[in-house]
Protein backbone atom coordinates (compact mmCIF):
# COMPACT_ATOMS: atom_id res chain seq x y z
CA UNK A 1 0.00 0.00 0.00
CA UNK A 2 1.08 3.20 -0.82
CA UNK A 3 0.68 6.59 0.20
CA UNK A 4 -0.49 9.66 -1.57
CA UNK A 5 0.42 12.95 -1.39
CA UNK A 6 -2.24 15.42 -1.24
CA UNK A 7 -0.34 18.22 -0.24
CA UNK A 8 2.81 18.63 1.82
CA UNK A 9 0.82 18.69 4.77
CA UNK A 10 -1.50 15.52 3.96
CA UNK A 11 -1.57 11.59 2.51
CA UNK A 12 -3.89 9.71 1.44
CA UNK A 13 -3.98 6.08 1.83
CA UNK A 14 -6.40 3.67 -0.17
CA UNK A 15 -7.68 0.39 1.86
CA UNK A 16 -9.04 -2.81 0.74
CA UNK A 17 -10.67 -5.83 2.46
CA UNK A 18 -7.41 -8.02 3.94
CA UNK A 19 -5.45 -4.83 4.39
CA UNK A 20 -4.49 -2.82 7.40
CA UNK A 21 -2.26 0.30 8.52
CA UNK A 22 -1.48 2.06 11.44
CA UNK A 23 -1.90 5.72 12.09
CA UNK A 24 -0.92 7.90 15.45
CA UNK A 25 -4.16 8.69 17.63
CA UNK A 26 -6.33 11.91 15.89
CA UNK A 27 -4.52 11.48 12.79
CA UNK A 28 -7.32 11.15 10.48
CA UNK A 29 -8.56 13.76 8.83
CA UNK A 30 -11.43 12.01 6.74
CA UNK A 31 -12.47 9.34 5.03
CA UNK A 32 -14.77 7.45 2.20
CA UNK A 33 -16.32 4.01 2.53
CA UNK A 34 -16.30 1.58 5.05
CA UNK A 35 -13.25 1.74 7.53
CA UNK A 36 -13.02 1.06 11.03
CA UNK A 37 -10.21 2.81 13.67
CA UNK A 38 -9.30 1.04 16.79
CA UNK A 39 -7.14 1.63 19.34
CA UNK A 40 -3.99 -0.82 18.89
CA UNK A 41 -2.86 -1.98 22.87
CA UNK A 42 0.51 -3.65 21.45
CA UNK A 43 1.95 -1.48 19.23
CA UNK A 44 2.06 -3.07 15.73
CA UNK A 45 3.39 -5.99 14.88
CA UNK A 46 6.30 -5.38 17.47
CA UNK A 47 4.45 -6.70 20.38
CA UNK A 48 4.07 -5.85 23.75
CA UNK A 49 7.82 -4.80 24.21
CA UNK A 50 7.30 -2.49 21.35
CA UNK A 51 4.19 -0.87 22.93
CA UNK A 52 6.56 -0.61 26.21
CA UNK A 53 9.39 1.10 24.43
CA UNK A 54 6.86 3.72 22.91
CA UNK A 55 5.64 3.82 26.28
CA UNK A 56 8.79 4.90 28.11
CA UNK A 57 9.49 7.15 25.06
CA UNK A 58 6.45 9.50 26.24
CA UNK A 59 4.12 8.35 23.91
CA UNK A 60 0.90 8.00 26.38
CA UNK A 61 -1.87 7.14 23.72
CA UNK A 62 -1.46 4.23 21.72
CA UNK A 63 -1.67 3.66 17.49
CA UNK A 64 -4.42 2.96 15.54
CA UNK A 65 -5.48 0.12 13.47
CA UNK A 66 -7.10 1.38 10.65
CA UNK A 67 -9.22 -1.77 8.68
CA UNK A 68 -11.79 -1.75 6.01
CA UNK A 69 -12.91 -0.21 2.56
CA UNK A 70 -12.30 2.84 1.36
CA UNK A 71 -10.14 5.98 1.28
CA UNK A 72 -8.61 7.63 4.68
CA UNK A 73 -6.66 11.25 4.61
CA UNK A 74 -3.71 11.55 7.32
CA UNK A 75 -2.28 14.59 8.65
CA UNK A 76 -1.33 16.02 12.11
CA UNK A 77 -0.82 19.67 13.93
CA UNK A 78 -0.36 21.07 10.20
CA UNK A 79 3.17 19.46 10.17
CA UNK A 80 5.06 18.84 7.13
CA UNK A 81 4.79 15.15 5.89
CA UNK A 82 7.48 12.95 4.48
CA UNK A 83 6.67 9.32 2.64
CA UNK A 84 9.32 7.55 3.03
CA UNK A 85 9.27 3.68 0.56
CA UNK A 86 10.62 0.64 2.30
CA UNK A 87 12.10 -2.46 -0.08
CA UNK A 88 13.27 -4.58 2.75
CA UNK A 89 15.24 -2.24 4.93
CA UNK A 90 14.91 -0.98 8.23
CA UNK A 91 13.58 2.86 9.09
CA UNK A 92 14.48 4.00 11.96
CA UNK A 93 12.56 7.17 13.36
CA UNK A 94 11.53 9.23 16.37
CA UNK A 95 8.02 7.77 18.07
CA UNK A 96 6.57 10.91 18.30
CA UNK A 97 7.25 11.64 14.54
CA UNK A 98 5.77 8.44 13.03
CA UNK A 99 1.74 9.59 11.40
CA UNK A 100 0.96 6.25 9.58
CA UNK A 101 2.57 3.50 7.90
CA UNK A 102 1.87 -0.31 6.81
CA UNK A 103 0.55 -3.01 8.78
CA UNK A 104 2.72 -5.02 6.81
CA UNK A 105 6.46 -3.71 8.32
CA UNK A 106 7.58 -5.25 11.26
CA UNK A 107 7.53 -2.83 14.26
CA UNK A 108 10.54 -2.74 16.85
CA UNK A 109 12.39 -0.43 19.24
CA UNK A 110 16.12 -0.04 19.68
CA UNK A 111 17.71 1.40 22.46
CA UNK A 112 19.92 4.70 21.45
CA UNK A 113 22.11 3.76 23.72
CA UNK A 114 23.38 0.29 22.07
CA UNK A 115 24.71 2.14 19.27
CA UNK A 116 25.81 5.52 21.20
CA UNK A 117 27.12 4.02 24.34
CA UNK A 118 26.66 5.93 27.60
CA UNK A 119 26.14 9.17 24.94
CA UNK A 120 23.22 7.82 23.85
CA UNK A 121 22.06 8.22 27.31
CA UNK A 122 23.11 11.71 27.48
CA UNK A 123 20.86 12.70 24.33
CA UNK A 124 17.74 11.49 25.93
CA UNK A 125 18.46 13.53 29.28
CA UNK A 126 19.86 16.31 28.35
CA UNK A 127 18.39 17.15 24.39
CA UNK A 128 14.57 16.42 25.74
CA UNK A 129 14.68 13.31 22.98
CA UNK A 130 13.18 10.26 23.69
CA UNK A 131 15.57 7.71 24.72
CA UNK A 132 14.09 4.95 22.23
CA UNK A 133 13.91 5.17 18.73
CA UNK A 134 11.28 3.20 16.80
CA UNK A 135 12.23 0.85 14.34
CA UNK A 136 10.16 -0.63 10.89
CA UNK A 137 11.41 -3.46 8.88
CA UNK A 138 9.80 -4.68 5.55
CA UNK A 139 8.27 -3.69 2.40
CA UNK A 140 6.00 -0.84 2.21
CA UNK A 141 5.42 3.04 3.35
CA UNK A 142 5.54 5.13 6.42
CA UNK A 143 4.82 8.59 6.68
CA UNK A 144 6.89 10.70 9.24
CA UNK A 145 6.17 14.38 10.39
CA UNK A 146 8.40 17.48 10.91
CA UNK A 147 8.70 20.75 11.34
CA UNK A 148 8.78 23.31 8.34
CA UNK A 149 10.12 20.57 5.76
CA UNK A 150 12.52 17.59 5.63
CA UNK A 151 15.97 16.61 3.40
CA UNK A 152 17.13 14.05 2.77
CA UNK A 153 21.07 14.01 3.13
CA UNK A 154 22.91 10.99 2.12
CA UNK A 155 25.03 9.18 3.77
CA UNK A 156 28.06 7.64 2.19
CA UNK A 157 31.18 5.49 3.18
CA UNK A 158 34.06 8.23 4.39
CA UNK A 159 31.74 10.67 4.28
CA UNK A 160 30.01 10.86 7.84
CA UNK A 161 26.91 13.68 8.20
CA UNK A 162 26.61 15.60 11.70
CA UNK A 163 23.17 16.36 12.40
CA UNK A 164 21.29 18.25 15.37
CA UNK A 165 19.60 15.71 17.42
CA UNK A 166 16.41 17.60 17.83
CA UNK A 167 16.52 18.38 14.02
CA UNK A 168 16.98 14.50 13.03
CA UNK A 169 13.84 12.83 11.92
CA UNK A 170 14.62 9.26 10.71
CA UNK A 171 17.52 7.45 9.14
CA UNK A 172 17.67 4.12 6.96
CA UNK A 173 20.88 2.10 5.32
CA UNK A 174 23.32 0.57 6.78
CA UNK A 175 24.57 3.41 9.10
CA UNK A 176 25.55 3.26 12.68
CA UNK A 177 24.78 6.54 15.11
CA UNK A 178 26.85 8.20 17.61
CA UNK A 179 26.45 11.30 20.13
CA UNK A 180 29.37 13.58 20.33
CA UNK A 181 29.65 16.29 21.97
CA UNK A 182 31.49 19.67 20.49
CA UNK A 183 31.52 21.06 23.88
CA UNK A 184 33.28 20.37 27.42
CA UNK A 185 31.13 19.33 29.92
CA UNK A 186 31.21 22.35 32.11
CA UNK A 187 30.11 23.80 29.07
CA UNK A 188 26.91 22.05 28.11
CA UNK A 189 24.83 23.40 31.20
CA UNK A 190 22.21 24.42 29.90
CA UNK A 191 22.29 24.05 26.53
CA UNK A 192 20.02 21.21 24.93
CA UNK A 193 20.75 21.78 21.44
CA UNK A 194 23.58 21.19 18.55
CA UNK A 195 25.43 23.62 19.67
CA UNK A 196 26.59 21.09 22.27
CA UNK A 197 25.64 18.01 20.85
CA UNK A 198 26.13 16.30 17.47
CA UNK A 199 24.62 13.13 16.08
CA UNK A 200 27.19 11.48 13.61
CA UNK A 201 26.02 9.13 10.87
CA UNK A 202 28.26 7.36 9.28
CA UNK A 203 27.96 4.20 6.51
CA UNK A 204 26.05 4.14 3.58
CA UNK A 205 22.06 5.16 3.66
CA UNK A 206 19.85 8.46 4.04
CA UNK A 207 19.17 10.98 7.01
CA UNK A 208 15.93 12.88 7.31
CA UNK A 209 16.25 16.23 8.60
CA UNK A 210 13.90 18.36 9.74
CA UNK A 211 14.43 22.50 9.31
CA UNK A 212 13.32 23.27 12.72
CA UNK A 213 14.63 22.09 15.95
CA UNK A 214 11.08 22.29 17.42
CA UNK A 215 9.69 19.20 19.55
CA UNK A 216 6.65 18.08 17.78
């Protein structure tokens, strides 16, 4: 199933008997035919330890399972909207960013910390992001939110890209994360942005950036 693009600021996804999606609570907008909307307890297909990674994330309310015939229109808080297409690869993306995507991709969590170390500890305190990021494996869409737009930078082999933590969106490829931080520690009180902290990705994939640093 794929996603279309209304506008920047909604999608429009096309259901049929057999088929299924999953949307963040109060993101429809309106729909045609016969569809049904129900609140999903355990988080996709990731299970319950998905639903409790989203859950220590912040995210209080849980997704939606979105069944039946007809046409449904997605959008959220007037924030920009980015389709991302999935051929077998892994997205992964901020909780709080994800506005719909395929019942058919595998829902996870991962930990920022097993890629960042004790840094990727230090993002979730001190940058106000959540400490999990959600992960979707498979084939088929997702559509993400941001602030005021989204690029995509690639990411090549050699060629690492620093990003803003609170301006990062969602990465795929085969890229591994790290928190640095450009400042000494004495330095960093209060300060929750990049001017203290920088997210390097480094590999071979895509990073989706958002161009504001506002929470959504």
């Amino acid at each position: 199933m794929a996603f279309r693009e209304i506008n920047s600021k909604m999608i429009e996804a096309r259901l049929v008997p057999g088929q299924r999606l999953f949307s963040q609570r109060g993101a429809m907008l309106a729909y045609r035919g016969d569809v049904t909307f129900t609140p999903n307890l355990t988080g996709g297909q990731g299970g319950v330890m998905s639903m409790i990674g989203r859950r220590v994330a912040g995210e209080a309310t849980p997704l939606m399972t979105v069944e039946g015939d007809g046409t449904v229109m997605f959008g959220h808080g007037g924030h920009h909207i980015q389709v991302v297409e999935l051929s077998g690869d892994t997205l992964y993306v901020e909780a709080d960013r994800l506005l719909a995507f395929d019942g058919t991709l595998e829902q996870g969590t991962m930990f920022l910390g097993s890629q960042g170390g004790v840094m990727g500890l230090v993002r979730g305190q001190v940058t106000g992001q959540g400490l999990f990021t959600t992960t979707l494996r498979g084939h088929g869409s997702v559509a993400v939110m941001a602030h005021g737009g989204v690029i995509e930078l690639p990411i090549t082999p050699g060629r690492p890209v620093h990003v803003d933590p609170q301006a990062y969106v969602a990465h795929h490829g085969d890229v591994r994360n790290k928190l640095s931080t450009a400042l000494g520690w004495r330095d960093m009180v209060g300060r929750s942005s990049g001017e203290a902290f920088q997210l390097e990705l480094s590999g071979s994939g895509v990073v989706y950036v958002q161009a504001s640093e506002e929470k959504l």
